[in-house]
C-alpha atoms as a PDB file:
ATOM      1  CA  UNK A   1      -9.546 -47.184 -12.407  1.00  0.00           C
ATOM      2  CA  UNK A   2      -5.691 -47.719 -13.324  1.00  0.00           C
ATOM      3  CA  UNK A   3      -6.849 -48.663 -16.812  1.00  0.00           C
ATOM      4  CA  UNK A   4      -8.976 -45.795 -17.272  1.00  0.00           C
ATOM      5  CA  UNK A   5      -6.703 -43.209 -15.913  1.00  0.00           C
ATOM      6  CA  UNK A   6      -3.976 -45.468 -18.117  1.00  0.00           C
ATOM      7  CA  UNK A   7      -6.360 -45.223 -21.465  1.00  0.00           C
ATOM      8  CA  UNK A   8      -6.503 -41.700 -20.718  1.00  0.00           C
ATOM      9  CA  UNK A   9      -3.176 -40.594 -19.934  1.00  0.00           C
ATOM     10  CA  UNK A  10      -2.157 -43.050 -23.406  1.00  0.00           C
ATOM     11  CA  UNK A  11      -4.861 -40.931 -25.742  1.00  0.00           C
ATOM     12  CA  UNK A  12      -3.975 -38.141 -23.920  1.00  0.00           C
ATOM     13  CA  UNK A  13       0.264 -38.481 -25.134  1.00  0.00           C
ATOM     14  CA  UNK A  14      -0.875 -39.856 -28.669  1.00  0.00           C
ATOM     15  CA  UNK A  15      -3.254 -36.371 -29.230  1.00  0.00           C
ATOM     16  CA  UNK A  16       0.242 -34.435 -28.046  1.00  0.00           C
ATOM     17  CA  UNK A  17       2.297 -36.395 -30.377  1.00  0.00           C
ATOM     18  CA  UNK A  18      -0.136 -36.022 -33.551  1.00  0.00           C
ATOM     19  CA  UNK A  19      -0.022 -31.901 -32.955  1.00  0.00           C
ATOM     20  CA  UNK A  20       3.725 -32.272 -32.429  1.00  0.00           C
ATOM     21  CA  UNK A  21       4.013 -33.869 -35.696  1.00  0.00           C
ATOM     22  CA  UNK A  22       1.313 -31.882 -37.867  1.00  0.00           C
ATOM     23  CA  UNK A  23       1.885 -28.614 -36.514  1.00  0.00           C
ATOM     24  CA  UNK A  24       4.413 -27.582 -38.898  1.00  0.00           C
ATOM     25  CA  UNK A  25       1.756 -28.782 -42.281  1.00  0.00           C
ATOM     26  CA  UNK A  26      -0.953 -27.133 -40.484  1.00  0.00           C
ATOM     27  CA  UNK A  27       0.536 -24.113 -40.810  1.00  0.00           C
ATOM     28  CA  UNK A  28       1.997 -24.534 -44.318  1.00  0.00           C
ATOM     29  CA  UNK A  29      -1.352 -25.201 -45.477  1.00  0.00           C
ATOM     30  CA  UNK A  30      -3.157 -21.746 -43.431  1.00  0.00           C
ATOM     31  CA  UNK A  31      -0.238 -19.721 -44.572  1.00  0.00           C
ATOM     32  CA  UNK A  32      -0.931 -20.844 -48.241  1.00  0.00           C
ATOM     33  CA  UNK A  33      -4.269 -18.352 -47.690  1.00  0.00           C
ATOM     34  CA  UNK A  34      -1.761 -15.774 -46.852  1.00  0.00           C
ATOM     35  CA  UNK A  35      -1.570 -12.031 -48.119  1.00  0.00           C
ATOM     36  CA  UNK A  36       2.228 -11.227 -46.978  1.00  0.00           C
ATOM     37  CA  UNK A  37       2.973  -7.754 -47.056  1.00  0.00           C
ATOM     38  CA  UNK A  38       6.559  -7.962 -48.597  1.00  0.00           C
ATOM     39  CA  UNK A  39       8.643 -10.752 -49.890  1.00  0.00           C
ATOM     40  CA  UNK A  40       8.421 -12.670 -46.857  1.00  0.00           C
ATOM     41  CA  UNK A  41       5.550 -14.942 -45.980  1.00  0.00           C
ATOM     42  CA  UNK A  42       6.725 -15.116 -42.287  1.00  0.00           C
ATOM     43  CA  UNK A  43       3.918 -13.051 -40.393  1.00  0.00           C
ATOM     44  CA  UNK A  44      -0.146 -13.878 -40.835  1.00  0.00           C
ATOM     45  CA  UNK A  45      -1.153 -10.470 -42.416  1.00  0.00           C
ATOM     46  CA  UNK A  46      -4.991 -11.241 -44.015  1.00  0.00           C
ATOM     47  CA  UNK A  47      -6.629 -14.540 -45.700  1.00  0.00           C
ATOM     48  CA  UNK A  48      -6.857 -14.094 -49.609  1.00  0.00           C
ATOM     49  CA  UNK A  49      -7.454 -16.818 -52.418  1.00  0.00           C
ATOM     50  CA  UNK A  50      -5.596 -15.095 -54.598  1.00  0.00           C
ATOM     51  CA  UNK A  51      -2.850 -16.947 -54.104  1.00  0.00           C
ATOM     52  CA  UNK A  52      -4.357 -20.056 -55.023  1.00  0.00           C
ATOM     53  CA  UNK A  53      -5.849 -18.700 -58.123  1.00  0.00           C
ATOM     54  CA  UNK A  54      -2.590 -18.433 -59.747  1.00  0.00           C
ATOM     55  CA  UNK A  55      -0.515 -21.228 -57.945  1.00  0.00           C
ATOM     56  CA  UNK A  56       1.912 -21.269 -60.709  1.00  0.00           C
ATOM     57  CA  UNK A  57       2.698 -17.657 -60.588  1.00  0.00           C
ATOM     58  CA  UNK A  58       6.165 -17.985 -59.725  1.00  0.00           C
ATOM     59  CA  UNK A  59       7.703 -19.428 -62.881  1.00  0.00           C
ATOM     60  CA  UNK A  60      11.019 -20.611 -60.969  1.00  0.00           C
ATOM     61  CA  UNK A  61       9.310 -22.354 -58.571  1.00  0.00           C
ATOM     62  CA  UNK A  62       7.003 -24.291 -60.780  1.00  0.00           C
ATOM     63  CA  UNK A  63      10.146 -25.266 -62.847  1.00  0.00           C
ATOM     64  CA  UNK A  64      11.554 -26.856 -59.820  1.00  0.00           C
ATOM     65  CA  UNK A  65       8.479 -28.450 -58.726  1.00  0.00           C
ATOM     66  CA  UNK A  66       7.850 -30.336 -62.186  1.00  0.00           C
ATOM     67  CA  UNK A  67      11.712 -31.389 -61.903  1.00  0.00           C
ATOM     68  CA  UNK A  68      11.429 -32.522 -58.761  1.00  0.00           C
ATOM     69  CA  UNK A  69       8.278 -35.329 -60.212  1.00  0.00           C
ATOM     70  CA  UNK A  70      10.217 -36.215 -62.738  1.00  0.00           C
ATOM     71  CA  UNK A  71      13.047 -37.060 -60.841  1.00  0.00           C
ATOM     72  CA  UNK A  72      10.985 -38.627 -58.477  1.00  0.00           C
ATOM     73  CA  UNK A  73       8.359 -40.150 -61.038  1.00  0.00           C
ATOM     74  CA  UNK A  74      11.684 -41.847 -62.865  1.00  0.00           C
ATOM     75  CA  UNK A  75      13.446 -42.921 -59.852  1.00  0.00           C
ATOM     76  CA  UNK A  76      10.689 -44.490 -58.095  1.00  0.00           C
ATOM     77  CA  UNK A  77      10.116 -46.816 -60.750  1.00  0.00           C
ATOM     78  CA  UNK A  78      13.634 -48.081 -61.048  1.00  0.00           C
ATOM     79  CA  UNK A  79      13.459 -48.411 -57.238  1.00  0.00           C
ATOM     80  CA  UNK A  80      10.576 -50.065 -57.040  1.00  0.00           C
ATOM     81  CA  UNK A  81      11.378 -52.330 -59.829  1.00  0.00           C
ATOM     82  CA  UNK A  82      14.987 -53.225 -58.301  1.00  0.00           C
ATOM     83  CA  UNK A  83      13.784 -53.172 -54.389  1.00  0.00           C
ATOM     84  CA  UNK A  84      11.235 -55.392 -55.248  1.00  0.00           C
ATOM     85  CA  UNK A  85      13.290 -58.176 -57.195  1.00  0.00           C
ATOM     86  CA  UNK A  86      15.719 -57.851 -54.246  1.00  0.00           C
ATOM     87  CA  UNK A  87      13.070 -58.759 -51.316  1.00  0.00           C
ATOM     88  CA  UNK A  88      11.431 -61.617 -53.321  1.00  0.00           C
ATOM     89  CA  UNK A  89      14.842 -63.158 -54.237  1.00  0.00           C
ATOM     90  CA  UNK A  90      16.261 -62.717 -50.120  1.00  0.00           C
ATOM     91  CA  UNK A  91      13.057 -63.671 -48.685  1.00  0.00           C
ATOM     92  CA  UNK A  92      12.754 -66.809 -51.104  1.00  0.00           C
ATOM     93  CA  UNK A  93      15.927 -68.210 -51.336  1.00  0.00           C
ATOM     94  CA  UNK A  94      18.872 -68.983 -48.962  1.00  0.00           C
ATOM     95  CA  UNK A  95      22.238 -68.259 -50.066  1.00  0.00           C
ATOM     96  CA  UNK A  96      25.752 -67.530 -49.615  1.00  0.00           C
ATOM     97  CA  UNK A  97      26.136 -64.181 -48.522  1.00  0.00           C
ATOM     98  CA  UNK A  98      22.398 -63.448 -47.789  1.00  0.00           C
ATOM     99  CA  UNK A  99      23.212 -61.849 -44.209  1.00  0.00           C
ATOM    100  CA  UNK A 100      25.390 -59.534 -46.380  1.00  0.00           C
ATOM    101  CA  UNK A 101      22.765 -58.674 -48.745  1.00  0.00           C
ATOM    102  CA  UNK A 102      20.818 -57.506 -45.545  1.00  0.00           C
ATOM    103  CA  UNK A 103      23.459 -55.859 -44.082  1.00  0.00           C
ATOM    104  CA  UNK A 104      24.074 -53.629 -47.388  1.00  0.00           C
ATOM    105  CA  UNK A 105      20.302 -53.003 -47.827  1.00  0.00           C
ATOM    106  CA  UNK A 106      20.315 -51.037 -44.217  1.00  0.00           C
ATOM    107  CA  UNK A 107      23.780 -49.476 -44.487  1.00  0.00           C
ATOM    108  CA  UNK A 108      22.752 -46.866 -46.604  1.00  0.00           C
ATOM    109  CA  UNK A 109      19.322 -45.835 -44.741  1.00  0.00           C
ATOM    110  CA  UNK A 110      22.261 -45.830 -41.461  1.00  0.00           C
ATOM    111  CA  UNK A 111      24.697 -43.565 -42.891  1.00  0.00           C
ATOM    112  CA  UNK A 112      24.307 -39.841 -42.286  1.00  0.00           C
ATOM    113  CA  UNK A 113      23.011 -38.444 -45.691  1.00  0.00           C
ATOM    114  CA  UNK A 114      26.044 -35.966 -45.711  1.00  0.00           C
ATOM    115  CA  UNK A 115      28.663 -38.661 -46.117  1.00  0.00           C
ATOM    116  CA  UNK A 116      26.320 -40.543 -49.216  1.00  0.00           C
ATOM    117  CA  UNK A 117      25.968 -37.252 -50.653  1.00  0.00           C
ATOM    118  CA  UNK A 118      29.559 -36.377 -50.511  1.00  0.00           C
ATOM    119  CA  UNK A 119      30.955 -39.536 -51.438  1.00  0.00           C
ATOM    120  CA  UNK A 120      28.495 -39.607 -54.510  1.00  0.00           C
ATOM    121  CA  UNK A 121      29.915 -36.276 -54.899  1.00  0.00           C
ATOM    122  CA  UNK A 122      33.351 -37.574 -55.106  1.00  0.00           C
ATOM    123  CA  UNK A 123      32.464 -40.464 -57.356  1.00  0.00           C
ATOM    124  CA  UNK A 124      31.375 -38.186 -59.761  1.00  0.00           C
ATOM    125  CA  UNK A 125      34.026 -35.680 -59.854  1.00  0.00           C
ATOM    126  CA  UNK A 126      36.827 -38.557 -60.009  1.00  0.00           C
ATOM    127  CA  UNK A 127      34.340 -40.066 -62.825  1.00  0.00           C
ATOM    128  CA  UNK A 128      34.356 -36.691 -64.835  1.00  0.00           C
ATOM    129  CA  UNK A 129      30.623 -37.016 -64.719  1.00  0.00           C
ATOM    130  CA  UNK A 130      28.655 -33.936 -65.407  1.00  0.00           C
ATOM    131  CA  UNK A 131      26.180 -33.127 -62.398  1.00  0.00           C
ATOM    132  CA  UNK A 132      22.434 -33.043 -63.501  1.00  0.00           C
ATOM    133  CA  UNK A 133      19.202 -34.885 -64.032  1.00  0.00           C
ATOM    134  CA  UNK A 134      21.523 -38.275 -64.534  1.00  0.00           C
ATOM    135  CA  UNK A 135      23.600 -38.204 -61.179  1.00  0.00           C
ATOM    136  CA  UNK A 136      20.076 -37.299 -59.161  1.00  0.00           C
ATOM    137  CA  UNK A 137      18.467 -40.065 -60.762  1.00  0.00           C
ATOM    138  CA  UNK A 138      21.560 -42.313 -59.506  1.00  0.00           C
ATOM    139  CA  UNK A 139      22.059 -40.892 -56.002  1.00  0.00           C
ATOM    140  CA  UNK A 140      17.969 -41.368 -55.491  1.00  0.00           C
ATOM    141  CA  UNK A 141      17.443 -44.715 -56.785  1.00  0.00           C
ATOM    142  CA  UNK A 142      20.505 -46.120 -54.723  1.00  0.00           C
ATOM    143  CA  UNK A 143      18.900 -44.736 -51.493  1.00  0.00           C
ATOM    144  CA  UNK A 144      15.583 -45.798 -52.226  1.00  0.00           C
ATOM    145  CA  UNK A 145      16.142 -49.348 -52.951  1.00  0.00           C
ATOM    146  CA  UNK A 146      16.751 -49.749 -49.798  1.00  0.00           C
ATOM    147  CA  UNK A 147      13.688 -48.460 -48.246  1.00  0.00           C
ATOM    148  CA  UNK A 148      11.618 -50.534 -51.101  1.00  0.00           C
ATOM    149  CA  UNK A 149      13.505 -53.776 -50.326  1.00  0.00           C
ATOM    150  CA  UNK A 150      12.956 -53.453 -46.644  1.00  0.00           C
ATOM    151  CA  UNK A 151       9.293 -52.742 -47.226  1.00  0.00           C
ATOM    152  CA  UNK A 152       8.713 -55.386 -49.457  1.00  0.00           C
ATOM    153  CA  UNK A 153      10.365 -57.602 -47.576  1.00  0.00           C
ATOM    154  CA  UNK A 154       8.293 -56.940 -44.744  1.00  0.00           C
ATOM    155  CA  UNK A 155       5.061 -57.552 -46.906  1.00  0.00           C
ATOM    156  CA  UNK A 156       6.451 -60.848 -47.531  1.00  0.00           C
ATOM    157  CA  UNK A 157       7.441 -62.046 -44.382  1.00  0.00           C
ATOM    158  CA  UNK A 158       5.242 -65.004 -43.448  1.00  0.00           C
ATOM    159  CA  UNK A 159       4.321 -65.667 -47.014  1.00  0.00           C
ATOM    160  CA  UNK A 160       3.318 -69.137 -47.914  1.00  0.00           C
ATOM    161  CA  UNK A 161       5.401 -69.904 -50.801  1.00  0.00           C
ATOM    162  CA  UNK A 162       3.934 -73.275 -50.927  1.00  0.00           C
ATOM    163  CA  UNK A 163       1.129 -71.853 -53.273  1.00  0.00           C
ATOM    164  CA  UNK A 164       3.230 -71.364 -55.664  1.00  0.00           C
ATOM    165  CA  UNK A 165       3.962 -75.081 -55.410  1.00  0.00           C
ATOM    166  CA  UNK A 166       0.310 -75.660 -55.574  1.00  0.00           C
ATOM    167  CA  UNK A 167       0.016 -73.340 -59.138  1.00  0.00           C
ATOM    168  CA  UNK A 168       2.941 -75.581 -60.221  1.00  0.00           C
ATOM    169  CA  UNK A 169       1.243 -78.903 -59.231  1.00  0.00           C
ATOM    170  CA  UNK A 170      -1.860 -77.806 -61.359  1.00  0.00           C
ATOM    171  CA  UNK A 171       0.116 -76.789 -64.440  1.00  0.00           C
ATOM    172  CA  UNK A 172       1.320 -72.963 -63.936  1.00  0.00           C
ATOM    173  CA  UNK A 173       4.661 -72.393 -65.382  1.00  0.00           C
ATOM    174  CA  UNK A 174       7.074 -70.946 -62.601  1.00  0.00           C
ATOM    175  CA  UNK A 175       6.542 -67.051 -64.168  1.00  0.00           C
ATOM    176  CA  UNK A 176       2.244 -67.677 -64.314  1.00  0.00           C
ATOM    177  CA  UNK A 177       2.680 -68.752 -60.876  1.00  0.00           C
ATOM    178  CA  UNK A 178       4.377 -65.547 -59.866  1.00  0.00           C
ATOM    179  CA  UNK A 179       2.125 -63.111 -61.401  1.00  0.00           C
ATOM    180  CA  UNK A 180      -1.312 -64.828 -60.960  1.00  0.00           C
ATOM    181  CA  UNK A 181      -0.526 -65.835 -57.524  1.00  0.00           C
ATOM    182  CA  UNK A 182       2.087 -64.384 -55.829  1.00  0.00           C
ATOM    183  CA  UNK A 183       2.515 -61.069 -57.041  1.00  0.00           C
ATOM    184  CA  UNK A 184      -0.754 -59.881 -56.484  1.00  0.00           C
ATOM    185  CA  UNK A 185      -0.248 -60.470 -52.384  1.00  0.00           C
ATOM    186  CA  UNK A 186       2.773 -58.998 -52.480  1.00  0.00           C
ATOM    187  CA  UNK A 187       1.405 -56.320 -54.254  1.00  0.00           C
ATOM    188  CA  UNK A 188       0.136 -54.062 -51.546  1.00  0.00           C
ATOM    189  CA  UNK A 189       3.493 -53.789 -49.931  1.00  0.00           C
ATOM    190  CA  UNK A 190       4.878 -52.627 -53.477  1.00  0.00           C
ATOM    191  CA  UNK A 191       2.375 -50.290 -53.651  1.00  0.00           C
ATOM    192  CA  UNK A 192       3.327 -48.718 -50.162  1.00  0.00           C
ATOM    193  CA  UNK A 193       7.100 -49.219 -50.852  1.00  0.00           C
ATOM    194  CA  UNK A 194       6.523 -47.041 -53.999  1.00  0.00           C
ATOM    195  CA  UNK A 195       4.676 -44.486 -52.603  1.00  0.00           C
ATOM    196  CA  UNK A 196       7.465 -44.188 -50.065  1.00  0.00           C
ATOM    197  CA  UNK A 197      10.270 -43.840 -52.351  1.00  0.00           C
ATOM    198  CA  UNK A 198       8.469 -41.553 -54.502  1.00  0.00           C
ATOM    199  CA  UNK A 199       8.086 -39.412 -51.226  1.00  0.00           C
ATOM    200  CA  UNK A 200      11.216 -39.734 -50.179  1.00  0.00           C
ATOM    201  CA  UNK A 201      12.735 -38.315 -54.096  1.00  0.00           C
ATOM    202  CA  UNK A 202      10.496 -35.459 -54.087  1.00  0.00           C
ATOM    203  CA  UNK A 203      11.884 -34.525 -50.440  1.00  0.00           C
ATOM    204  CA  UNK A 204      15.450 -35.215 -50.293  1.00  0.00           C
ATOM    205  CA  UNK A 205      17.565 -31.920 -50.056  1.00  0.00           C
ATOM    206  CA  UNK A 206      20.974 -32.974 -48.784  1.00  0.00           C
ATOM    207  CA  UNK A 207      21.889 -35.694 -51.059  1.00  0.00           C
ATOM    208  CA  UNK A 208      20.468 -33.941 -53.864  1.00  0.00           C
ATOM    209  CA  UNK A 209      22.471 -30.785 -52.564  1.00  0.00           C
ATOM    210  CA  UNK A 210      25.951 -32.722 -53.495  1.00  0.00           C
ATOM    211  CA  UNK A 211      24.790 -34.297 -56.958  1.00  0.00           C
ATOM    212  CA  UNK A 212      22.620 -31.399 -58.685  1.00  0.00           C
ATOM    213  CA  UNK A 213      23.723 -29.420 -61.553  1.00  0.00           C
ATOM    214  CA  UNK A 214      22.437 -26.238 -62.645  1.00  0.00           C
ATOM    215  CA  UNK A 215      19.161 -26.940 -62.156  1.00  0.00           C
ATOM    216  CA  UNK A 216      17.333 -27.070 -58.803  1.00  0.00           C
ATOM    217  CA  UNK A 217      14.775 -29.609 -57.510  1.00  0.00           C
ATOM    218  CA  UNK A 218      11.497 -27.688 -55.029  1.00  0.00           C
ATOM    219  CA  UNK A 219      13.354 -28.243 -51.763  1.00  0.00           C
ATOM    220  CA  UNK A 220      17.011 -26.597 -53.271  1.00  0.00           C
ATOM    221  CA  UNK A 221      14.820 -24.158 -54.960  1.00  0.00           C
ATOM    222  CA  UNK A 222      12.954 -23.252 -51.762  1.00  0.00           C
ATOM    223  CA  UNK A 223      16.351 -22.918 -50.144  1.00  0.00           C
ATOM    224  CA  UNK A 224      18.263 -20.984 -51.644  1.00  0.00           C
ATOM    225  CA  UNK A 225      15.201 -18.099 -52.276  1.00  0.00           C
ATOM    226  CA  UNK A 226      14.476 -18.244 -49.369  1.00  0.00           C
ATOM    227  CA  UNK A 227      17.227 -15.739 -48.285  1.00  0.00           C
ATOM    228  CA  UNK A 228      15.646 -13.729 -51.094  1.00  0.00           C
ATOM    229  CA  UNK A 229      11.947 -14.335 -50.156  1.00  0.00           C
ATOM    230  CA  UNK A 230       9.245 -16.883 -49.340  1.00  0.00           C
ATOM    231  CA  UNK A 231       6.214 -16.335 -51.802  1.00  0.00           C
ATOM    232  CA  UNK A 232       3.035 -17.754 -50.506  1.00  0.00           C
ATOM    233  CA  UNK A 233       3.453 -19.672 -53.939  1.00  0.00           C
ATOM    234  CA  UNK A 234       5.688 -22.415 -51.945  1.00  0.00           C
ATOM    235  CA  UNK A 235       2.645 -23.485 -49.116  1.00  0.00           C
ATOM    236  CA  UNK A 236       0.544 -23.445 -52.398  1.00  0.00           C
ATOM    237  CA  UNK A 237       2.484 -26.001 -53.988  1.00  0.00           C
ATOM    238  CA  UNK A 238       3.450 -28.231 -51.048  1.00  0.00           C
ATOM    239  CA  UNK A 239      -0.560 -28.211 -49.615  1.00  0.00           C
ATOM    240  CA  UNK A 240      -1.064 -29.185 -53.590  1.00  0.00           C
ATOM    241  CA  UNK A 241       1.405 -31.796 -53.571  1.00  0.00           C
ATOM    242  CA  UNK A 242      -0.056 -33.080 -49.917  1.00  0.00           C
ATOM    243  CA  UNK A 243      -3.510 -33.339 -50.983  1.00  0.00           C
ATOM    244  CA  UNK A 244      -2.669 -35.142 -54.193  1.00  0.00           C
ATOM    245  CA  UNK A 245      -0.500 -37.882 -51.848  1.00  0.00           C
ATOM    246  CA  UNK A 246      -3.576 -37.879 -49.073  1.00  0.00           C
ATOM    247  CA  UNK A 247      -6.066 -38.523 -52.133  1.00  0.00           C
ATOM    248  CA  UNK A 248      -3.531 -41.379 -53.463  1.00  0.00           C
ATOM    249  CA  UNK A 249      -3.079 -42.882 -49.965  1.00  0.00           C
ATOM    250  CA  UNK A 250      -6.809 -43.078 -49.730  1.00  0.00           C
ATOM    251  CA  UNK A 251      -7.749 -44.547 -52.817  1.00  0.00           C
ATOM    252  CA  UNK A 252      -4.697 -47.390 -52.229  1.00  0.00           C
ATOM    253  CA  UNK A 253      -6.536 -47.533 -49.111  1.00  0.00           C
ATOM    254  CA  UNK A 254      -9.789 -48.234 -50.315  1.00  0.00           C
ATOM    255  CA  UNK A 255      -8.709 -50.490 -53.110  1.00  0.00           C
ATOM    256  CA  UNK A 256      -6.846 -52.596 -50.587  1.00  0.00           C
ATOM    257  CA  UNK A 257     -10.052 -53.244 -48.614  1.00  0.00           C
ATOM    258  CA  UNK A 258     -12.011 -53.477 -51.300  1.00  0.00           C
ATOM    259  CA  UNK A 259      -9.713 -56.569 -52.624  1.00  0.00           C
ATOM    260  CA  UNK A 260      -9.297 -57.809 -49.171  1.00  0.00           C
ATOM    261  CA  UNK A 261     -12.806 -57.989 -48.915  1.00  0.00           C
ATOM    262  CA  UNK A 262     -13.817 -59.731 -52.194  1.00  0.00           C
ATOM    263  CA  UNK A 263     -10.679 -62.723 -51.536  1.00  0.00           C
ATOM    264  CA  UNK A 264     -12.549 -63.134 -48.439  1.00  0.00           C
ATOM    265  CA  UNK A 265     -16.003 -63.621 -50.396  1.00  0.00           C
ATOM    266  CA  UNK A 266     -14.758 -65.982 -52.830  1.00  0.00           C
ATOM    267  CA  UNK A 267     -13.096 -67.704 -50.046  1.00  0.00           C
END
């Protein structure tokens, strides 16, 4: 009886939690179907498709949107790339200063955005450097290595480097060793690290409120119109954008088990 009433009460808080946390996109995606009656899509008026016949009505919007990937696109892969090197070359080797390395890779995802964003802020202005695409592109990738380092790192906790000795012993060269045999089981965790950089980018509002230029990325964008008005053309866009990272999250889904499964045949 105490574990039943325990499973219950357990499924019970997890259902709570879920709603809690999906709430909010629920309703960005049923207010995307929207007719406002105004400039404010606030108040559910009627359900129309019209405004997801022309998503891209609202030129400003779209502008901001197709900024905001290539900032992202651009800054995941230098992430990615860096984070990566960084977890294989702490988790591998043991140095001098390693327990530093770790302590600078978590300082950053510890300090309140406000104080990155207005140091970078600083940096720049003492620099003379010209906000815009460039100092976005800096201020993302520096926060996102960290998250793809500590990511990565977790992927490749508990990995048995000695197969790399074993490529070695049979001829492999140290760099065919890496990419035949250990990159592919790290891969995965790049994968996931990647897509959570590239998430992180396209939704970062304060940092990128201190380092932008004249241009503004979707989430400045949806800010500062939004004292202006709230066209149903934003839910459009973000359900877009969270279908298009559901469909990407399933097919790295599927492709994992799909390899999982077929190391386990040969095996």
């Amino acid at each position: 009886m105490r574990r039943s009433w325990g499973r219950t009460l357990l499924t019970g808080y997890a259902v709570i939690g879920f709603l809690y946390l999906f709430t909010p996109i629920f309703f960005i995606i049923a207010f995307s179907f929207n007719k406002p009656k105004g400039r404010f899509n606030l108040v559910w008026q009627e359900f129309t498709l019209d405004n997801w016949a022309d998503p891209f009505a609202n030129q400003e919007l779209t502008d901001a949107m197709l900024y905001s990937l290539r900032i992202a696109s651009f800054s995941t892969v230098v992430a990615t790339i860096l984070g990566s090197l960084i977890a294989i070359a702490v988790s591998r080797y043991r140095f001098k200063g390693g327990a530093v390395v770790d302590l600078l890779l978590v300082l950053p995802l510890t300090t309140p955005e406000i104080v990155l964003g207005a140091s970078l802020a600083t940096l720049f202005l003492d620099w003379g450097v010209d906000k815009g695409a460039i100092t976005i592109w800096i201020a993302h990738v520096m926060f996102s290595v960290s998250f793809v380092a500590l990511t990565v790192k977790a992927r490749i906790r508990g990995f048995d480097w000695s197969l790399e000795d074993a490529a070695a012993d049979l001829g492999a060269s140290p760099m065919r060793a890496f990419w035949t045999v250990t990159f592919p089981l790290i891969l995965p965790g790049i994968v996931a690290a990647a897509l959570l950089s590239f998430a992180i980018s396209l939704d970062d509002f304060i940092i990128t409120f201190f380092t932008a230029g004249s241009r503004n990325t979707f989430p400045l964008q949806v800010f500062g119109g939004s004292r202006n008005g709230t066209p149903p053309q934003i839910n459009v866009l973000a359900t877009m954008v969270l279908l298009v990272t559901i469909g990407i999250i399933g097919l790295s889904a599927l492709w994992t088990a799909r390899r999982e499964r077929s190391q386990a045949g040969s095996a």
